[in-house]
Protein backbone atom coordinates (compact mmCIF):
# COMPACT_ATOMS: atom_id res chain seq x y z
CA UNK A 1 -47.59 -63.59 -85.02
CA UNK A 2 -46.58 -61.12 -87.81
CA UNK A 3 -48.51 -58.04 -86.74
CA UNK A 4 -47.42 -56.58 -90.24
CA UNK A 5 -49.79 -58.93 -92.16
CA UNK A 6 -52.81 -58.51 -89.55
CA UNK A 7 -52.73 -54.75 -90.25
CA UNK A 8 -52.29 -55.36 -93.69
CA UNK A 9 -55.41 -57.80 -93.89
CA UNK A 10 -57.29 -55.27 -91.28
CA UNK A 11 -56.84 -52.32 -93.18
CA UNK A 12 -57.36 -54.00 -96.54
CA UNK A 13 -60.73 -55.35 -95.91
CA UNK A 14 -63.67 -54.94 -93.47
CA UNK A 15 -62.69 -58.72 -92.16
CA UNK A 16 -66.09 -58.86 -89.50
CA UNK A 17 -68.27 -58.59 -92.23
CA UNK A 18 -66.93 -61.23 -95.01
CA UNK A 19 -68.50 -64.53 -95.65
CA UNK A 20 -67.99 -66.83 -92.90
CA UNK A 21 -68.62 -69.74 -95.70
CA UNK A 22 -66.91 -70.25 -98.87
CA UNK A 23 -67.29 -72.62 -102.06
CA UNK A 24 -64.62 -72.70 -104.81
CA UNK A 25 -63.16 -70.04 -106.57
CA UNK A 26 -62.35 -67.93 -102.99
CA UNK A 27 -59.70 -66.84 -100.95
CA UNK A 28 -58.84 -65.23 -97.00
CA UNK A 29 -55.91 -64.35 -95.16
CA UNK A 30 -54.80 -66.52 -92.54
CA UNK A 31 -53.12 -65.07 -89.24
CA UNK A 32 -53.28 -68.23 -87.18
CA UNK A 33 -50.53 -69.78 -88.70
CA UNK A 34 -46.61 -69.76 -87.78
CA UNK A 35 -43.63 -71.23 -89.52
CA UNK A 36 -40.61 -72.82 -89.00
CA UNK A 37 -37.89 -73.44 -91.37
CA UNK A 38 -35.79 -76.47 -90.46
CA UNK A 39 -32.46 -76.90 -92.78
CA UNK A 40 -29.24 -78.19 -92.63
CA UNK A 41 -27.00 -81.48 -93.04
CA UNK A 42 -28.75 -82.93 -90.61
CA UNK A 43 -32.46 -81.87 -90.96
CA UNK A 44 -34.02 -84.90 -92.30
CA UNK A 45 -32.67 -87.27 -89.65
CA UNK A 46 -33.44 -84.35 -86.86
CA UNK A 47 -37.02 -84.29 -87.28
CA UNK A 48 -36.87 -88.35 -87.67
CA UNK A 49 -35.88 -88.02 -84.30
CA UNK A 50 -38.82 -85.54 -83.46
CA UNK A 51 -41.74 -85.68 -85.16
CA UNK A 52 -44.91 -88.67 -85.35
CA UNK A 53 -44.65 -88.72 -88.85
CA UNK A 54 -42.19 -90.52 -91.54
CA UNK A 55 -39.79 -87.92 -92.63
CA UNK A 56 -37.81 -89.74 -94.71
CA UNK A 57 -40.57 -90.31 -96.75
CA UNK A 58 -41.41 -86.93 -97.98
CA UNK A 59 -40.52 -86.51 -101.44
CA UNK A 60 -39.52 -82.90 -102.88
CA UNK A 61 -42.52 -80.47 -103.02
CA UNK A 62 -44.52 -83.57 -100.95
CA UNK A 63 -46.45 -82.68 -97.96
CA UNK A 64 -47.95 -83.98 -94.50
CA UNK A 65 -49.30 -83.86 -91.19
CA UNK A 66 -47.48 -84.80 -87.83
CA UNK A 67 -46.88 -84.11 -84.15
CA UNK A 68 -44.56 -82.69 -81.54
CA UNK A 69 -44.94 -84.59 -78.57
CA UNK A 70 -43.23 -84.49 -75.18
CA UNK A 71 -42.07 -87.25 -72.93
CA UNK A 72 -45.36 -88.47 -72.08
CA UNK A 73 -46.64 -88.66 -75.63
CA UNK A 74 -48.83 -85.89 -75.59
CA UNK A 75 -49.15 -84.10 -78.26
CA UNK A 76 -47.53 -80.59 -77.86
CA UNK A 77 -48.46 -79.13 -81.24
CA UNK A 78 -49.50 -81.03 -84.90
CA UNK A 79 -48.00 -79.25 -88.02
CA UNK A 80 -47.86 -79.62 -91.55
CA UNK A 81 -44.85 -80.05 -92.97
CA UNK A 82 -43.61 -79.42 -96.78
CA UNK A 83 -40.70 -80.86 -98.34
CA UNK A 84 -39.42 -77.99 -100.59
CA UNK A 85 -35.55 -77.92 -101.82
CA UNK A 86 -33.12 -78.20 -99.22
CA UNK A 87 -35.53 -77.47 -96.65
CA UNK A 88 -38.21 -78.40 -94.27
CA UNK A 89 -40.80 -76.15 -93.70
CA UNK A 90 -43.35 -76.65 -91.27
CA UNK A 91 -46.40 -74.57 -90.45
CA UNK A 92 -47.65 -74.97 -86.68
CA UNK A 93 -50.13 -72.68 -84.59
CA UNK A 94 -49.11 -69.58 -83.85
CA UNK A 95 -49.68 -69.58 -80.44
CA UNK A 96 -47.37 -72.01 -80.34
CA UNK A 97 -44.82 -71.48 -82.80
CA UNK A 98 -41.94 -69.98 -80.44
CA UNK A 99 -43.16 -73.11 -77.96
CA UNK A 100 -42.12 -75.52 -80.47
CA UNK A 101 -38.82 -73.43 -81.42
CA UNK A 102 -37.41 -73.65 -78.43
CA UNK A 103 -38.00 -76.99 -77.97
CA UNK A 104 -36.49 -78.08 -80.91
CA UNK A 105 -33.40 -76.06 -80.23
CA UNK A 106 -32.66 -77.83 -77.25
CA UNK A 107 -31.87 -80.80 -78.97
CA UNK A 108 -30.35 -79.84 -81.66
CA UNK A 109 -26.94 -80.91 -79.52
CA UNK A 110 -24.17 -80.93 -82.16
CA UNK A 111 -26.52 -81.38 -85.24
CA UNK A 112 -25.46 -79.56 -88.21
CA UNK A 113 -29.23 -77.84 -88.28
CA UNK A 114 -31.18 -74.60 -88.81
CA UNK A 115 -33.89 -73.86 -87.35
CA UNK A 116 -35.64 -70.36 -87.48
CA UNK A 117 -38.80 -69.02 -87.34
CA UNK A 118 -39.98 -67.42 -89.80
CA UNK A 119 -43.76 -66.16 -88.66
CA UNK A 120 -43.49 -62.47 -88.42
CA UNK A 121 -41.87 -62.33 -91.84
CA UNK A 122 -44.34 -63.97 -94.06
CA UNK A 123 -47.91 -64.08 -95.04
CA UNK A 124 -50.36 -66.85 -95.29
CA UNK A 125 -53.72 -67.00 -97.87
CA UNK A 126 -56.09 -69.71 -97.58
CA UNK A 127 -57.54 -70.21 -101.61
CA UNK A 128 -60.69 -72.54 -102.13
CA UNK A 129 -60.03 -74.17 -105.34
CA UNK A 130 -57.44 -76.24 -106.74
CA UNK A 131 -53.90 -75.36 -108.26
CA UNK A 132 -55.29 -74.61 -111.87
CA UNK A 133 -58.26 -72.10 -110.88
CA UNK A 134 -55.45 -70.18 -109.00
CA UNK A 135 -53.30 -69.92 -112.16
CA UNK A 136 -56.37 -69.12 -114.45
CA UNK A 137 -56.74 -65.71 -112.22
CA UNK A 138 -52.96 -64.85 -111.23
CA UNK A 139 -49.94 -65.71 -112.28
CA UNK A 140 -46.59 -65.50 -109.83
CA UNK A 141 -44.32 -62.88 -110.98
CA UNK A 142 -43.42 -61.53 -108.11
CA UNK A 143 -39.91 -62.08 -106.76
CA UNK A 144 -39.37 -64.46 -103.11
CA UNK A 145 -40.13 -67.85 -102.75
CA UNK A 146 -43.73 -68.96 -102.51
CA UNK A 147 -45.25 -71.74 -100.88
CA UNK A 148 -48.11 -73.75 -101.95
CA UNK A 149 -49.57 -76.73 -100.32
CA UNK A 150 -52.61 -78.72 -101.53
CA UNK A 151 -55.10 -79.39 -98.73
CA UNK A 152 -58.24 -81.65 -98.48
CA UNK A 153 -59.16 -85.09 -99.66
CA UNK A 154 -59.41 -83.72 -103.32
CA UNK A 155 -56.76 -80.96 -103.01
CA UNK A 156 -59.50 -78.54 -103.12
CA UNK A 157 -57.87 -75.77 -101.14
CA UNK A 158 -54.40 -73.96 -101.46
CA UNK A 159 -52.78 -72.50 -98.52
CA UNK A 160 -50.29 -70.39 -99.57
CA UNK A 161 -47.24 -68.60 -97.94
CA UNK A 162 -44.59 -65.97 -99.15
CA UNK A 163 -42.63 -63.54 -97.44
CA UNK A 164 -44.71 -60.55 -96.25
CA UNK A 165 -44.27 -57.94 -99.31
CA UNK A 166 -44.99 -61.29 -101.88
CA UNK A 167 -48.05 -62.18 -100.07
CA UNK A 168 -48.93 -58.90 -100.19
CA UNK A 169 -48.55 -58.86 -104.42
CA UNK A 170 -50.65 -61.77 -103.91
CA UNK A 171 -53.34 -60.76 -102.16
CA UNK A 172 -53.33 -57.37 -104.20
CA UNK A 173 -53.40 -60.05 -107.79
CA UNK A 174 -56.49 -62.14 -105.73
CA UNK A 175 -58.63 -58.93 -105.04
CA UNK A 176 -58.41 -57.63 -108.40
CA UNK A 177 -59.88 -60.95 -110.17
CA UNK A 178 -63.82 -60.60 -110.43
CA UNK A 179 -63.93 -64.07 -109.91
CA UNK A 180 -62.99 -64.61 -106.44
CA UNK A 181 -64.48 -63.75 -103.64
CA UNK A 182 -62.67 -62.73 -100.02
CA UNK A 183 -64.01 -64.64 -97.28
CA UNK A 184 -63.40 -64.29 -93.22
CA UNK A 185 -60.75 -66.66 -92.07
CA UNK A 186 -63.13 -68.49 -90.39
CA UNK A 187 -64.46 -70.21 -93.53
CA UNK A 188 -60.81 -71.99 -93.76
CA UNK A 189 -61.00 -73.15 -90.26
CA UNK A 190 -64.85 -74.60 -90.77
CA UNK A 191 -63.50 -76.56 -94.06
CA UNK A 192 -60.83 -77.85 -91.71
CA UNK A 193 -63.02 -78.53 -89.29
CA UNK A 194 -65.22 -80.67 -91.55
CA UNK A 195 -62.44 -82.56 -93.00
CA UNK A 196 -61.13 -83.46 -89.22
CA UNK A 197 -58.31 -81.70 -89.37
CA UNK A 198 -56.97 -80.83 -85.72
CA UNK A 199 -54.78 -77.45 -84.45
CA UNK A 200 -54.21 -76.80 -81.01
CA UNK A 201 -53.96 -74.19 -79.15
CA UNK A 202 -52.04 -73.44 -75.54
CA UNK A 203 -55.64 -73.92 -73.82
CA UNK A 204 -54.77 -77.99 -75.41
CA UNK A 205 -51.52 -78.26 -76.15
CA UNK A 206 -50.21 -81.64 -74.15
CA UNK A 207 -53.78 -82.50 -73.11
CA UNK A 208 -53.97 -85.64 -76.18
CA UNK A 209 -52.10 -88.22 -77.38
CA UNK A 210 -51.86 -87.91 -81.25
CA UNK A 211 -54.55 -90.99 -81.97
CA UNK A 212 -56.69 -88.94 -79.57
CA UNK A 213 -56.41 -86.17 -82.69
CA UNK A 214 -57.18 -88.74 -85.21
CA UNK A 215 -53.78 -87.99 -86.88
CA UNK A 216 -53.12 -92.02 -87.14
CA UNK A 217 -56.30 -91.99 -89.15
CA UNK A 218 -54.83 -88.52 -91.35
CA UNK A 219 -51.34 -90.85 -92.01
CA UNK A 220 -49.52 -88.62 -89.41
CA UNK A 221 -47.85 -91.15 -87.47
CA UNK A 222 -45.87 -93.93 -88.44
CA UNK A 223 -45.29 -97.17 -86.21
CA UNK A 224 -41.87 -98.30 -88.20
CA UNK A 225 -39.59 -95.46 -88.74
CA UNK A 226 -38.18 -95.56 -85.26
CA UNK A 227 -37.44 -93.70 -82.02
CA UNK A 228 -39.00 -89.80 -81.47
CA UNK A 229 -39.79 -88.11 -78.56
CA UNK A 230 -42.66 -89.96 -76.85
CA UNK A 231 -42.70 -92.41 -79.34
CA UNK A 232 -42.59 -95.44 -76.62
CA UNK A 233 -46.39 -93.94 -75.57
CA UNK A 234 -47.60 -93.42 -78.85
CA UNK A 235 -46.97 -97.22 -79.79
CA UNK A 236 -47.72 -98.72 -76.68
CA UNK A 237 -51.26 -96.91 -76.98
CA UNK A 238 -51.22 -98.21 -80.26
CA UNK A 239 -50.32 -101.66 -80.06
CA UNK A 240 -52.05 -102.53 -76.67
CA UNK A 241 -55.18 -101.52 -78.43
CA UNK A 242 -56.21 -99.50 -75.16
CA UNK A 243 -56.70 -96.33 -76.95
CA UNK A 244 -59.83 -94.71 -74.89
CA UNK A 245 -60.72 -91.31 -76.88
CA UNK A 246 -61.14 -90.00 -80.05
CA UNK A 247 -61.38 -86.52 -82.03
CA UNK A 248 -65.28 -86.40 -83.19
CA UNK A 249 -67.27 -83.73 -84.91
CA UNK A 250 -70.32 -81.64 -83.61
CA UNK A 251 -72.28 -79.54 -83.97
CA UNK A 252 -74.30 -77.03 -81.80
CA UNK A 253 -76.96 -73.83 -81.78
CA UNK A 254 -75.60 -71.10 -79.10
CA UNK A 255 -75.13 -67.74 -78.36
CA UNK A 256 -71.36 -68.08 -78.61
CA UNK A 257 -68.27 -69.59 -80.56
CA UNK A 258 -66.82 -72.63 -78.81
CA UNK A 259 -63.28 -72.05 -77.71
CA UNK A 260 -60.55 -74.35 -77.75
CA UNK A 261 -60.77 -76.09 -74.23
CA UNK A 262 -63.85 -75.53 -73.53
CA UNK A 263 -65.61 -78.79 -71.59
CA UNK A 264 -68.32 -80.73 -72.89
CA UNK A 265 -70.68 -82.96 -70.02
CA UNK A 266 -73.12 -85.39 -69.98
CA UNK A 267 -76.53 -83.65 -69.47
CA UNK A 268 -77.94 -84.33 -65.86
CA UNK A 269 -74.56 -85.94 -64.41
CA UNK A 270 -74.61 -84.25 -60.87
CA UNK A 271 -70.69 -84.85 -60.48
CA UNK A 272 -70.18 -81.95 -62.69
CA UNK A 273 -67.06 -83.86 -64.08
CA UNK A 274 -66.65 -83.24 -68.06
CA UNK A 275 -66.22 -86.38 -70.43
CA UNK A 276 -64.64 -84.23 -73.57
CA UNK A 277 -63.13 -81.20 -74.12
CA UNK A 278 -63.21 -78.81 -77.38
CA UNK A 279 -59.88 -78.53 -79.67
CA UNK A 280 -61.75 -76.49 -82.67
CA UNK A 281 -65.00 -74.46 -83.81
CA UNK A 282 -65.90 -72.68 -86.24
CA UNK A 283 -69.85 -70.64 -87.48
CA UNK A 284 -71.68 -73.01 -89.65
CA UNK A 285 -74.30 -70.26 -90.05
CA UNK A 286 -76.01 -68.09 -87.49
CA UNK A 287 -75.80 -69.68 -83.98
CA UNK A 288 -74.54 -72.98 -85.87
CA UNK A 289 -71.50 -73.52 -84.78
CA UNK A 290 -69.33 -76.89 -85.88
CA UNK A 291 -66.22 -78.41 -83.69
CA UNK A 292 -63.99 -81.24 -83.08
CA UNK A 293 -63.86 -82.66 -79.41
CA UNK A 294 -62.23 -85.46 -78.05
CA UNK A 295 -64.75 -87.71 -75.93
CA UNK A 296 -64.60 -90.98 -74.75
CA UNK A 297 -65.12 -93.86 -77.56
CA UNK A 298 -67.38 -95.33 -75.93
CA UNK A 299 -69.80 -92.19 -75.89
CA UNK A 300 -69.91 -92.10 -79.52
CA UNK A 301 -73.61 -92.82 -79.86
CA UNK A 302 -74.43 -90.63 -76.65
CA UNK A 303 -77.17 -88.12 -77.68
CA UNK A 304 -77.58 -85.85 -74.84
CA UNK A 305 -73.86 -84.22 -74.38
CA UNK A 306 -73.75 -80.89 -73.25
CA UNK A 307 -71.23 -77.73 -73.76
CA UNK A 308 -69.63 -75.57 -71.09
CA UNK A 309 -71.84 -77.45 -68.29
CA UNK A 310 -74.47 -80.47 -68.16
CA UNK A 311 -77.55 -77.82 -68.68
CA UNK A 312 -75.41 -75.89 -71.20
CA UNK A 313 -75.94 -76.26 -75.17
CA UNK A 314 -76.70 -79.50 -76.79
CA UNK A 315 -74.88 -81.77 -79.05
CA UNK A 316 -75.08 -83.61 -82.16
CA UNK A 317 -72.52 -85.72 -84.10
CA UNK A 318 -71.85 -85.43 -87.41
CA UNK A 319 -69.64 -87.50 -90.04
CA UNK A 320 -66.07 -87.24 -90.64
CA UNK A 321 -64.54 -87.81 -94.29
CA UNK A 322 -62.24 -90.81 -92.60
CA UNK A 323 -63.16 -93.89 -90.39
CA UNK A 324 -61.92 -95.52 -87.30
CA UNK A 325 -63.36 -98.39 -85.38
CA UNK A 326 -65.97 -97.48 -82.84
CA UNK A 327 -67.53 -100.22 -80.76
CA UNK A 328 -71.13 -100.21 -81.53
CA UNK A 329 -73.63 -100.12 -78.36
């Protein structure tokens, strides 16, 4: 984590008491993030060999989402990767960002590629609104590379990344515009929540396969480009049509956020044994709280699931902006 932007963000604004919504025209700082910076001869064919997702495919300044898995085809991390010059550059969570470069250096073998981690160097700005509201209100002229990938069905939302001091201009150029307002991080991590976006965390990293995450359903896996590191799993699961769990979304009144991990149950059921597990929550408004679980398909329609314990919290589902086939009851 790059304690240099935290303080930054900390000591610029009171962050516990921003808006934990946001609508266009908005922005927050984003400390959940790490990055990775993958270059080389070799990089393109590398990740082929490493990653869910079509590589080849990306296209200068393009962008997508993908998955680390390990042997077993679980997924270790998701990421999103951009394409930009000679480089791949792909933004994981930060809890995990050192997991995943270490793994990749391991088999980098004889590979003529770069791989370095560049989290505690640079800063990252979530923006609510599309590329043209952000150039109404600031224009780059700051020096270092910046980053900008559109995110959302309609590119609504900019994440943005520069090296520290740049994001720092940044931020500095977004506070000073009386038409945005700064939000708590949180807002960014409801909006990805709603579009069914997943991130893990080490309380689920290697705990789903990637269809478990949806990410087949968000075009980040692709059954022709060849062999990857738990690929044989992934397609199995996918051919065989014996894929048992999916990522839905929920939402429940409580006392307390949802963490990443925590178990969900089926209200009543003596055994005490959970049937889903939580990846990612967020405040909807007070003691609203939206998430993502994985559950069983087949409990899709269930209307009595339970958080932390069968007499815990209730459930209910709500819609995702994508489909995938659920067997009606």
């Amino acid at each position: 984590m790059n304690n240099e932007w935290l303080t930054f963000l900390t000591e610029d604004a009171a962050i516990p008491d921003l808006p934990t919504k946001a609508e266009r025209m908005a922005f927050c700082g984003l400390t959940d993030l790490g990055l990775l910076r993958v270059s080389g001869e070799d990089a393109e064919i590398f990740l082929q060999g490493q990653t869910t997702c079509d590589i080849a495919g990306l296209k200068s300044d393009d962008s997508g989402l993908g998955a680390f898995c390990n042997p077993k085809g679980r997924v270790i991390a998701s990421f999103r990767i951009l394409r930009h010059g000679e480089s791949y550059y792909l933004f994981v969570p930060a809890d995990l960002v050192e997991t995943i470069h270490k793994r990749l250096r391991i088999y980098v073998l004889r590979s003529k590629v770069s791989i370095e981690n560049l989290t505690a160097q640079w800063g990252f700005i979530g923006f609510f609104g599309t590329g043209s509201d952000l150039s109404k209100v600031f224009a780059f002229h700051q020096s270092g590379d910046v980053l900008t990938i559109h995110i959302g069905q309609n590119s609504e939302r900019l994440l943005i990344a520069a090296e520290t001091e740049t994001a720092k201009r940044i931020w500095h150029g977004l506070r000073s515009s009386p038409e945005l307002i700064p939000v708590n991080s949180c807002a960014w991590r409801l909006k990805n929540i709603e579009e069914g976006l997943p991130s893990e965390t080490q309380a689920t990293s290697e705990e789903f396969l990637p269809q478990m995450l949806n990410l087949d359903a968000l075009g980040g896996i692709s059954y022709r480009k060849g062999c990857y590191t738990g690929q044989e799993v992934v397609a199995r699961t996918h051919f065989l049509g014996n894929l048992k769990r999916r990522m839905f979304r929920l939402r429940t009144i409580g006392e307390r956020e949802p963490n990443p991990g925590d178990p969900i149950y089926q209200s009543g059921e003596s055994d005490g044994q959970r049937v889903g597990q939580v990846v990612a929550a967020a405040p909807d408004s007070e003691r609203v709280f939206q998430l993502l679980a994985v559950l069983p398909i087949d409990r899709a329609h269930d209307t009595d699931l339970r958080l932390y314990r069968p007499d815990g919290p209730a459930t209910e589902f709500l819609t995702l902006p994508y489909t995938f086939d659920v067997p009606q009851p």
